[in-house]
C-alpha atoms as a PDB file:
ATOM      1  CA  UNK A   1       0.000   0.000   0.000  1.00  0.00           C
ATOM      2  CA  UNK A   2       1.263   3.431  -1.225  1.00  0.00           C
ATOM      3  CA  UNK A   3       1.603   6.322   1.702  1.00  0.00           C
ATOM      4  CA  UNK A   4      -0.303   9.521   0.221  1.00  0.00           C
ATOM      5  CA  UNK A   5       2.451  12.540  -1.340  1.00  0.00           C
ATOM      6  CA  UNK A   6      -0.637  15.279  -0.346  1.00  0.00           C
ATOM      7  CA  UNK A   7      -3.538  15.798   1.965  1.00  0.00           C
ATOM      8  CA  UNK A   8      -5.735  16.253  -1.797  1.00  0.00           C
ATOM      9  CA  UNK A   9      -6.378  13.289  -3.611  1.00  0.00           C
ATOM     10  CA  UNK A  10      -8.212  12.278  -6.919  1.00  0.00           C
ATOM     11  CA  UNK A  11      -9.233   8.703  -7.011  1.00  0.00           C
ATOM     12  CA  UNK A  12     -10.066   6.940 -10.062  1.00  0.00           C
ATOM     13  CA  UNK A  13     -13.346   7.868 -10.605  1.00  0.00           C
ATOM     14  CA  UNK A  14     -12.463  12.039 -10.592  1.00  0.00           C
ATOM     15  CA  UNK A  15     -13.479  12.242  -7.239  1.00  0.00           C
ATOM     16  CA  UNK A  16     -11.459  14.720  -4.654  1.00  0.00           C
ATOM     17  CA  UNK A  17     -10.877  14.229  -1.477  1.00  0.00           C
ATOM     18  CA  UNK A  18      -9.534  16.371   1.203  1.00  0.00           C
ATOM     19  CA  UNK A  19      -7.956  14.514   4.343  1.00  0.00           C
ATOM     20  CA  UNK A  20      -9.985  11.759   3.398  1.00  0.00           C
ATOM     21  CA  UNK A  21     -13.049  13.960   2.851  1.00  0.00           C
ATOM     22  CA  UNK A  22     -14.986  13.777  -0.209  1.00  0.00           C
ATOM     23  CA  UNK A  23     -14.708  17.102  -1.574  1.00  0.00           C
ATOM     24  CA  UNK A  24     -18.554  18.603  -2.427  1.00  0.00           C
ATOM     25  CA  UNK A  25     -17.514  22.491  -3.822  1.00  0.00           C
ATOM     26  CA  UNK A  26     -17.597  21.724  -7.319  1.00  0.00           C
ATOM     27  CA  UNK A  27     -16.103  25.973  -7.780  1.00  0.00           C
ATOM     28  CA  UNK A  28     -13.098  24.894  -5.666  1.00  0.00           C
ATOM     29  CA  UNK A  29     -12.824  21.110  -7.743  1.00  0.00           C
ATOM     30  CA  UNK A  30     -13.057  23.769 -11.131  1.00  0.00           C
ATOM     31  CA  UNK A  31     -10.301  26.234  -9.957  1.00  0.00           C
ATOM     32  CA  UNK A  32      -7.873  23.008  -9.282  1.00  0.00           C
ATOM     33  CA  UNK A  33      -8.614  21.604 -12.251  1.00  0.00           C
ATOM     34  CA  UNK A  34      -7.705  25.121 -14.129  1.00  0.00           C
ATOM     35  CA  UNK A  35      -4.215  24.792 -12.053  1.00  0.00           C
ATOM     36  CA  UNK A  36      -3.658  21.624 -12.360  1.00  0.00           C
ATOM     37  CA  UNK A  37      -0.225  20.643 -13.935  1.00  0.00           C
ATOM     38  CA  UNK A  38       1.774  17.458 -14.606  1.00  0.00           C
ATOM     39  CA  UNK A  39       5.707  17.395 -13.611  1.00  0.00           C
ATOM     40  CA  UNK A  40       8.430  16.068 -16.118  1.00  0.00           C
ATOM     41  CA  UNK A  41       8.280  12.420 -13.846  1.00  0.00           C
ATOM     42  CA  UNK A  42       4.132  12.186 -13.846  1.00  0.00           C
ATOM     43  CA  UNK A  43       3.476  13.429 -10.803  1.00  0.00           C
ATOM     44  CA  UNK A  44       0.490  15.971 -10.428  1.00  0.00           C
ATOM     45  CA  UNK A  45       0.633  19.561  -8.565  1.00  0.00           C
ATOM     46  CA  UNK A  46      -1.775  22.373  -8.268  1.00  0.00           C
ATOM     47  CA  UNK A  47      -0.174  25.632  -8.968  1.00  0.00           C
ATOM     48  CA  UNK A  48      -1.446  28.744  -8.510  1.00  0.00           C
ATOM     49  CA  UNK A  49       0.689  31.527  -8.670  1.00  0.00           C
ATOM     50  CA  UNK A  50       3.685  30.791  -6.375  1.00  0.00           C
ATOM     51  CA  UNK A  51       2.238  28.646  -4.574  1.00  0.00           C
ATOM     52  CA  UNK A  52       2.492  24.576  -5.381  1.00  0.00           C
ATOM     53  CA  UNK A  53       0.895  21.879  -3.662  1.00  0.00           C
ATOM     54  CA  UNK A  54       1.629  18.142  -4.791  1.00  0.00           C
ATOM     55  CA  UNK A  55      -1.894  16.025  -5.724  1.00  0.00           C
ATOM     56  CA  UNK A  56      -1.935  12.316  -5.059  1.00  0.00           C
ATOM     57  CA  UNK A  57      -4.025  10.845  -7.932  1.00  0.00           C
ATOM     58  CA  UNK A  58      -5.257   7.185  -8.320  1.00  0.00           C
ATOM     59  CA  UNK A  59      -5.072   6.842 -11.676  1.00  0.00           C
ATOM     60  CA  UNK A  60      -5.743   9.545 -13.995  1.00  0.00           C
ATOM     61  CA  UNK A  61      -6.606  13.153 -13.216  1.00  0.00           C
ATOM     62  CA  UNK A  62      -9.256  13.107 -15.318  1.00  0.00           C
ATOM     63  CA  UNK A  63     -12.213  10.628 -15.538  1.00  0.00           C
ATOM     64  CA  UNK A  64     -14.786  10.770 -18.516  1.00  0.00           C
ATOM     65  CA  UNK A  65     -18.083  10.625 -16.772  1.00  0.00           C
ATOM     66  CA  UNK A  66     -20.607  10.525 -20.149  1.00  0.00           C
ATOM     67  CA  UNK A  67     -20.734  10.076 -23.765  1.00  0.00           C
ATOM     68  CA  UNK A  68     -22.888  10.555 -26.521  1.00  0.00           C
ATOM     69  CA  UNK A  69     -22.587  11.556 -29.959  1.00  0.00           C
ATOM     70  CA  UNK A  70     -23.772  15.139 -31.599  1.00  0.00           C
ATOM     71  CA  UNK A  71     -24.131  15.592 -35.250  1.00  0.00           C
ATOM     72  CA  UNK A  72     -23.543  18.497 -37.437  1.00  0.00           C
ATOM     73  CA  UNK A  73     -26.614  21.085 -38.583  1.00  0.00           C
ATOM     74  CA  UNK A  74     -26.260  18.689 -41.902  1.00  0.00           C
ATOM     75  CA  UNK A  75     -26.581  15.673 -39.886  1.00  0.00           C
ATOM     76  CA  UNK A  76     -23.689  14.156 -42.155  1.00  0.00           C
ATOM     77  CA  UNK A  77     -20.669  14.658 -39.100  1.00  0.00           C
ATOM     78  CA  UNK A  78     -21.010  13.010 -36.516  1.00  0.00           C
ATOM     79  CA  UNK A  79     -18.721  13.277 -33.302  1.00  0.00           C
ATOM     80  CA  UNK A  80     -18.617  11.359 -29.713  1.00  0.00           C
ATOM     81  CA  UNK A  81     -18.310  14.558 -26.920  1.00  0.00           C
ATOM     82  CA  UNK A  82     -17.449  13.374 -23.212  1.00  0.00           C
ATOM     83  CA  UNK A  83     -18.547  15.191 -19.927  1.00  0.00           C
ATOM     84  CA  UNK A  84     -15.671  15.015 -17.683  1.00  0.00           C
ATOM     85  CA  UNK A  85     -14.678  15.026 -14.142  1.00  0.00           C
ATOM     86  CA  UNK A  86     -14.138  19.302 -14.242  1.00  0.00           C
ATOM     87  CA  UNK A  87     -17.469  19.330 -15.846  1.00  0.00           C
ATOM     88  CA  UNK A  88     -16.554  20.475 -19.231  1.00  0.00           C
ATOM     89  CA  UNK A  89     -17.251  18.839 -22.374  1.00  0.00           C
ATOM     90  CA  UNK A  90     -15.242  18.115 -25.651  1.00  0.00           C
ATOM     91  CA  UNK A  91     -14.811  15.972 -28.385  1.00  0.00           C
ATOM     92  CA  UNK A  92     -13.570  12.488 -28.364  1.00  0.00           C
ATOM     93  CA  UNK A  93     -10.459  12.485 -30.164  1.00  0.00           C
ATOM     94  CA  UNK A  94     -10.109   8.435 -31.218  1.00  0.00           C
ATOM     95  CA  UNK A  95      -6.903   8.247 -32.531  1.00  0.00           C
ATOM     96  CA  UNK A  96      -6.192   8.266 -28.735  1.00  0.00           C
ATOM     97  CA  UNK A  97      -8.655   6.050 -27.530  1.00  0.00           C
ATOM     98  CA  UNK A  98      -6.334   2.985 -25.448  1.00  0.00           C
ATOM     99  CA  UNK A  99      -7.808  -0.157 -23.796  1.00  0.00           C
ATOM    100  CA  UNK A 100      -5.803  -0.155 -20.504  1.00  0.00           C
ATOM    101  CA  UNK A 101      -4.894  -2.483 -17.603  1.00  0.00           C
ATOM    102  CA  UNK A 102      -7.792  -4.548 -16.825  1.00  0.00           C
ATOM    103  CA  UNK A 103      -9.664  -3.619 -20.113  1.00  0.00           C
ATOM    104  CA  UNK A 104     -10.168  -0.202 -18.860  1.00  0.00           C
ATOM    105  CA  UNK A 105     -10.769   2.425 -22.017  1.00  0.00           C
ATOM    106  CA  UNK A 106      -8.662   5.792 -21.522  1.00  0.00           C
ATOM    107  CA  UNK A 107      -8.104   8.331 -23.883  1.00  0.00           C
ATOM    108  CA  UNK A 108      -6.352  11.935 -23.820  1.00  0.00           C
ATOM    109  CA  UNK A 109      -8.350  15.339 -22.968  1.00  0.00           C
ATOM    110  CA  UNK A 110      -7.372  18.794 -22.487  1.00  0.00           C
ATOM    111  CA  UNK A 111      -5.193  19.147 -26.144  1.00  0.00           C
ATOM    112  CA  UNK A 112      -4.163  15.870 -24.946  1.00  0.00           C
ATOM    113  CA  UNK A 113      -2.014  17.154 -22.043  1.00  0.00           C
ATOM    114  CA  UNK A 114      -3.737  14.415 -19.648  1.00  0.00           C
ATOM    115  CA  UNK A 115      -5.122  10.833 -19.559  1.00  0.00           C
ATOM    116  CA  UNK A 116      -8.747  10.437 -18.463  1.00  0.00           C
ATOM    117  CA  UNK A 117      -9.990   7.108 -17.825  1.00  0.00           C
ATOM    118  CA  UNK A 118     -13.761   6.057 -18.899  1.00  0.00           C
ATOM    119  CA  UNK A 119     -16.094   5.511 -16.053  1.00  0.00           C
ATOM    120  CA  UNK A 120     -17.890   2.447 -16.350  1.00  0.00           C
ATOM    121  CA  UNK A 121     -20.820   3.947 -17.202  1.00  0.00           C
ATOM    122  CA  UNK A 122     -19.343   6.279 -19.857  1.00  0.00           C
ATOM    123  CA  UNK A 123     -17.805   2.856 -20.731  1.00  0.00           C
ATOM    124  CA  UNK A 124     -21.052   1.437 -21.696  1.00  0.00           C
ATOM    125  CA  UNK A 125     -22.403   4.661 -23.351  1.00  0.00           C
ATOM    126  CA  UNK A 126     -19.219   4.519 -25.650  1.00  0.00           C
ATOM    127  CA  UNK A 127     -20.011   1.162 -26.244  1.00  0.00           C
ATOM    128  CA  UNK A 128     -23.544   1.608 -28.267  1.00  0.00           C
ATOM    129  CA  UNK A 129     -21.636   3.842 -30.582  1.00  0.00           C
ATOM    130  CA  UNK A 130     -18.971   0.948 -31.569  1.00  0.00           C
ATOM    131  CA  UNK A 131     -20.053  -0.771 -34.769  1.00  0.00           C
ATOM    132  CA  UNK A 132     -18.959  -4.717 -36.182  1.00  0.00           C
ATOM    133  CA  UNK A 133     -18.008  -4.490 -40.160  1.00  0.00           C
ATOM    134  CA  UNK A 134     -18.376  -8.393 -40.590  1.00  0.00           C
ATOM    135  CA  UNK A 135     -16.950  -7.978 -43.841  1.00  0.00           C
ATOM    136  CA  UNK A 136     -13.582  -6.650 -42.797  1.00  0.00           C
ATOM    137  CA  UNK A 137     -14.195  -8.484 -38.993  1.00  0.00           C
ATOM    138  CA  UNK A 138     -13.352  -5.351 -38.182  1.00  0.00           C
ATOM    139  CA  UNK A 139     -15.002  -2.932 -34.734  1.00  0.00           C
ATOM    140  CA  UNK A 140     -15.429   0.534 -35.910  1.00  0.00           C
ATOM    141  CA  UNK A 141     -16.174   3.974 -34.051  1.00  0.00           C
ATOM    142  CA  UNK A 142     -17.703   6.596 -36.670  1.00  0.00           C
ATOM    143  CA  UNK A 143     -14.685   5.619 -39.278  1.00  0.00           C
ATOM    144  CA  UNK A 144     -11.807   4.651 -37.372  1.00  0.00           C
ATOM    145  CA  UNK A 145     -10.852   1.224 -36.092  1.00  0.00           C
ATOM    146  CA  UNK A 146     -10.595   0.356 -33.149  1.00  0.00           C
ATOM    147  CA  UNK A 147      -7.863  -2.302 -32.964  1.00  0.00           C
ATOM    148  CA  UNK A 148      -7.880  -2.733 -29.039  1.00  0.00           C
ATOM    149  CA  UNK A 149     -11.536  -3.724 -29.984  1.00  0.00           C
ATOM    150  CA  UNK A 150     -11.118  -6.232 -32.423  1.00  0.00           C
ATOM    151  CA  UNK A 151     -11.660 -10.134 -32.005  1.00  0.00           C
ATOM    152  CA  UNK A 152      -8.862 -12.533 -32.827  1.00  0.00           C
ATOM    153  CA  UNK A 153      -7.950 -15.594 -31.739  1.00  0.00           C
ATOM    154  CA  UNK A 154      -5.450 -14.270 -29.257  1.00  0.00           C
ATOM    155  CA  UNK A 155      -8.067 -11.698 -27.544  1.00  0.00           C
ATOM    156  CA  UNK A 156     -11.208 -11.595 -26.038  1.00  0.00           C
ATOM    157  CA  UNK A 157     -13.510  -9.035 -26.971  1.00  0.00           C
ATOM    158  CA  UNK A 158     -13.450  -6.081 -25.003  1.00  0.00           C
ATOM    159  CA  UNK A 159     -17.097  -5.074 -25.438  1.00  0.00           C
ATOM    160  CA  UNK A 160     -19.582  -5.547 -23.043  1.00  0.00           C
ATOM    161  CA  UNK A 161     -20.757  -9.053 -23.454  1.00  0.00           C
ATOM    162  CA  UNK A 162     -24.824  -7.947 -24.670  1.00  0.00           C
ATOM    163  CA  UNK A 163     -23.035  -5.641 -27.120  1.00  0.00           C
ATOM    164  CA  UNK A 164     -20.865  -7.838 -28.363  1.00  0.00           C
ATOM    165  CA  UNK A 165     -20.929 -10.590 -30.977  1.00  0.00           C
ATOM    166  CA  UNK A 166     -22.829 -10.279 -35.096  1.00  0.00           C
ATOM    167  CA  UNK A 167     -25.865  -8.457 -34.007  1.00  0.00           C
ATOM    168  CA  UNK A 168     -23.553  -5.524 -33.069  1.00  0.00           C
END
């Protein structure tokens, strides 16, 4: 078992806690999240102004707590936007979706300056947007494949089992 670096933690759901306290003030949660930083060997701080204070973080800094896709005015574009854990929204970019340790999705937010890992939830939301090309046997998100997705001999499928399989 780790020792904490800080009184402030992030666990991996986005959650902060103070002391052990869950945190409630989502202003204050918003003004860290504007300050946060990463150092050159991972670690995360809080800096504001002078003043630095080290954050102990469970996973990732940044969870993704929804998803669901938007389409253009001409209903021809089509994009996947995520709420995440500092309440702002933005657009999946999937060249950086990742299938993690213990087939947890992550992908990068914030001009890709920071991981955020997919709640389970947003996990499942993501999920109904996936599509199965039988013809290539090939998983799909809008136009890109998704590799980490893909059935082979050598992998499971990562899907959720009622999504998975032909009828995808």
């Amino acid at each position: 078992m780790h020792s904490p670096i800080s009184d402030i933690r992030i666990d991996k759901e986005g959650l902060w806690f103070y002391r052990g306290m869950e945190m409630s003030r989502r202003d204050i949660i918003r003004l860290f999240y504007r300050h946060l930083q990463q150092d050159a060997s991972g670690g995360y701080l809080i800096e504001i102004g002078r003043q630095r204070y080290p954050v102990d973080v469970e996973d990732t800094a940044y969870a993704v707590w929804a998803a669901y896709r938007t389409e253009s005015r001409n209903g021809i574009e089509e994009s996947i936007c995520l709420v995440l854990s500092d309440d702002s929204i933005e657009s999946l970019d999937s060249s950086t979706l990742r299938i993690g340790k213990d087939n947890i999705p992550y992908c990068r937010v914030k001009n890709r300056r920071f991981d955020a890992r997919f709640s389970r939830p947003s996990y499942y939301q993501l999920a109904e947007y996936v599509q199965y090309d039988p013809s290539r046997d090939a998983y799909f998100l809008g136009s890109v494949e998704i590799q980490e997705l893909y059935r082979s001999e050598r992998q499971e499928s990562l899907l959720p089992r009622e999504l998975d399989g032909p009828g995808m």
